[in-house]
Protein backbone atom coordinates (compact mmCIF):
# COMPACT_ATOMS: atom_id res chain seq x y z
CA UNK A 1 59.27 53.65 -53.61
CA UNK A 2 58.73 54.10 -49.87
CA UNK A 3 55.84 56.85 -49.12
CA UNK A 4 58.68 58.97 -47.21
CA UNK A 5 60.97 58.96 -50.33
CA UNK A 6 58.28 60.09 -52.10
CA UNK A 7 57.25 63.08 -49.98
CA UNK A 8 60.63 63.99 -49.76
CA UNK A 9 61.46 63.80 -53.67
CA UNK A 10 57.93 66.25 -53.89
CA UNK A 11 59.46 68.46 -51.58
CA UNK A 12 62.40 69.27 -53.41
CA UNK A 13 60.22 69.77 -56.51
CA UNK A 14 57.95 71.75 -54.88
CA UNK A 15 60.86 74.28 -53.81
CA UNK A 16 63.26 73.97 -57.44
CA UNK A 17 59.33 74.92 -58.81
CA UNK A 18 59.08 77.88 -56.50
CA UNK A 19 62.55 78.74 -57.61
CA UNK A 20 61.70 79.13 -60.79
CA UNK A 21 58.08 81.38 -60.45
CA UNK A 22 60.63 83.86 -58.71
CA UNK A 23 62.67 83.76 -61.26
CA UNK A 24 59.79 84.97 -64.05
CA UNK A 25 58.95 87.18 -61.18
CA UNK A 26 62.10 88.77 -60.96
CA UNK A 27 62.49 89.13 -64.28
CA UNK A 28 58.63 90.81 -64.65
CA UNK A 29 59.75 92.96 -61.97
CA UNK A 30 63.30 94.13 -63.74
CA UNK A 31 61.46 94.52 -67.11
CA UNK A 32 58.83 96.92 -65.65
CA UNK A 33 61.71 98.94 -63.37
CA UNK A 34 60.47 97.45 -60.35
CA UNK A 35 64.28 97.27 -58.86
CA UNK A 36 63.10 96.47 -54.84
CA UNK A 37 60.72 93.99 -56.03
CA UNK A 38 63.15 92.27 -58.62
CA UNK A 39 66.10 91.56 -56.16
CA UNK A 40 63.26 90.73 -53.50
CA UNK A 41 62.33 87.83 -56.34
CA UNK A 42 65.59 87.11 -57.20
CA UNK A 43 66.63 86.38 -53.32
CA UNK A 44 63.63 83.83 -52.67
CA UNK A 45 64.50 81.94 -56.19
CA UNK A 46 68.32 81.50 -54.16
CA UNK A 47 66.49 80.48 -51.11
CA UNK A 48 64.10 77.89 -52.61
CA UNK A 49 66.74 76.62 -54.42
CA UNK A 50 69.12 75.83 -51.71
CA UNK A 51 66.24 75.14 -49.43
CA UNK A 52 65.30 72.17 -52.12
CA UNK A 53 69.47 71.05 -51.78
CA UNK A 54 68.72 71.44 -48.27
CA UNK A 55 65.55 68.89 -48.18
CA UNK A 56 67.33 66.06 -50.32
CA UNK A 57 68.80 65.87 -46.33
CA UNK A 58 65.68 66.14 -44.58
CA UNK A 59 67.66 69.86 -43.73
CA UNK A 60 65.22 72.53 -44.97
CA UNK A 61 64.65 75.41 -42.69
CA UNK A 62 62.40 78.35 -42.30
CA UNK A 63 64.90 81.61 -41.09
CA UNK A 64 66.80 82.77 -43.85
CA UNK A 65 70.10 82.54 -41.57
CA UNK A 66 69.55 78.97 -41.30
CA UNK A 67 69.58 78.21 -44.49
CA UNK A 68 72.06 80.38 -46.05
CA UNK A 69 74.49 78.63 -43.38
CA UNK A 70 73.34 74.96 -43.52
CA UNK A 71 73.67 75.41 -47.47
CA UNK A 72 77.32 76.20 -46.98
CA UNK A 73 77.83 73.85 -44.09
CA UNK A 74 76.10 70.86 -46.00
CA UNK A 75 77.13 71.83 -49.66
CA UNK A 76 80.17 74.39 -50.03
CA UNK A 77 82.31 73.64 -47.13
CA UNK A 78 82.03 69.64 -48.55
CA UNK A 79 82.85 71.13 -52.38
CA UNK A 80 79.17 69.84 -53.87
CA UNK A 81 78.46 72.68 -54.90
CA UNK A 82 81.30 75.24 -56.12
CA UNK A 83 82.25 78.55 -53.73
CA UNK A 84 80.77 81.21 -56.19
CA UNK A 85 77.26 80.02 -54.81
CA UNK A 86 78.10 80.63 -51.64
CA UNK A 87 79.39 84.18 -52.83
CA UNK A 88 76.29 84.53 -54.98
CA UNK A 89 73.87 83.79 -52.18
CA UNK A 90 75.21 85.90 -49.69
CA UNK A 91 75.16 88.84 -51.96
CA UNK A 92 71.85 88.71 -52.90
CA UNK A 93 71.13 88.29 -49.16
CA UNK A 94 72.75 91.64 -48.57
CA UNK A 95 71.03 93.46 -51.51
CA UNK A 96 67.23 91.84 -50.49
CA UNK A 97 68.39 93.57 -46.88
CA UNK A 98 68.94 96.89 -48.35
CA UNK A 99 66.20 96.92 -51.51
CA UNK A 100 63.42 95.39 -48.58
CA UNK A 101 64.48 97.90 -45.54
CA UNK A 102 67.38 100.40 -46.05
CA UNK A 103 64.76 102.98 -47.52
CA UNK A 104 67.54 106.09 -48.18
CA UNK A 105 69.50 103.16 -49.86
CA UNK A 106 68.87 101.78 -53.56
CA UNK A 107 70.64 99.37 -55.44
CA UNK A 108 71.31 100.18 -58.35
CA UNK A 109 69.90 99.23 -61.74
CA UNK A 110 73.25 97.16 -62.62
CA UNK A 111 73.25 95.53 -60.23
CA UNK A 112 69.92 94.35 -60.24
CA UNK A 113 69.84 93.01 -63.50
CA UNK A 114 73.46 91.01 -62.25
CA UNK A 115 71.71 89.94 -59.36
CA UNK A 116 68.87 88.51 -61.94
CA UNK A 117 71.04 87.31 -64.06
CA UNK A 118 73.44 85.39 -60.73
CA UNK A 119 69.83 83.83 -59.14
CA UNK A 120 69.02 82.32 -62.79
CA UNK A 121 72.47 80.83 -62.70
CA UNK A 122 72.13 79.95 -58.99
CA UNK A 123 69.15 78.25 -59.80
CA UNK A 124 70.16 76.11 -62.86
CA UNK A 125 73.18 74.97 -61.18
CA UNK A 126 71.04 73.75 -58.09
CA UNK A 127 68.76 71.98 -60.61
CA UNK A 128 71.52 70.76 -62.33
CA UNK A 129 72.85 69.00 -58.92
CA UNK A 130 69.71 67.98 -58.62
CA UNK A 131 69.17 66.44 -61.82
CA UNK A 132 72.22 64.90 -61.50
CA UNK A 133 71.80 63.24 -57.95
CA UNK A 134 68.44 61.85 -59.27
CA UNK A 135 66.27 64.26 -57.30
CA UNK A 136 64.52 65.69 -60.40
């Protein structure tokens, strides 16, 4: 296998693996009532995740814009990946925003633990994909 394939197949693992410490994070952090701190975990697992979808094109990107958008360019709008990710994603976008810097704003326990419980799904479907596309 050419050296590039193989830096880019490491790559992806690298991020699905990242994925999944926020996940345990996340989950630490909703166990111990650490709300803030559990949707903060449960974002980056989303991000990691679609950044390692995002790599299998040589598309990963640093600003959290830019890859919320070319996920849905590159994988929802062409129907790899199913719409409720896209949903999914952006929510937990909005709900990091508010738990990391809207300090007179909370999310609420609830929806934390859905927001958990969406980023663990988030992430096994990605991995899935993955899995499937021979990437992992």
């Amino acid at each position: 296998m050419p050296e590039e394939i193989l830096a880019q197949n490491r790559e992806v693992s690298l991020y699905m693996a990242n994925a999944r410490e926020m996940l345990e994070a996340a989950q630490l952090m909703l166990d111990n009532g650490f709300y803030g701190s559990a949707i903060n975990r449960a974002y980056y697992a989303v991000f990691y995740a679609a950044n390692a979808l995002l790599a299998t094109k040589r598309l990963a990107r640093n600003k959290h814009s830019g890859v919320i958008s070319a996920f849905r360019q590159h994988f929802v709008k062409t129907a790899f990946i199913e719409n409720e990710y896209s949903d999914v994603y952006g929510r937990l976008f909005a709900d990091r925003h508010i738990s990391d810097y809207e300090i007179n704003d909370a999310v609420e326990e609830e929806q934390v633990s859905v927001d958990v419980d969406d980023a663990r799904r988030f992430v096994a479907r990605m991995g899935n994909y993955l899995t499937e596309e021979g990437w992992l």
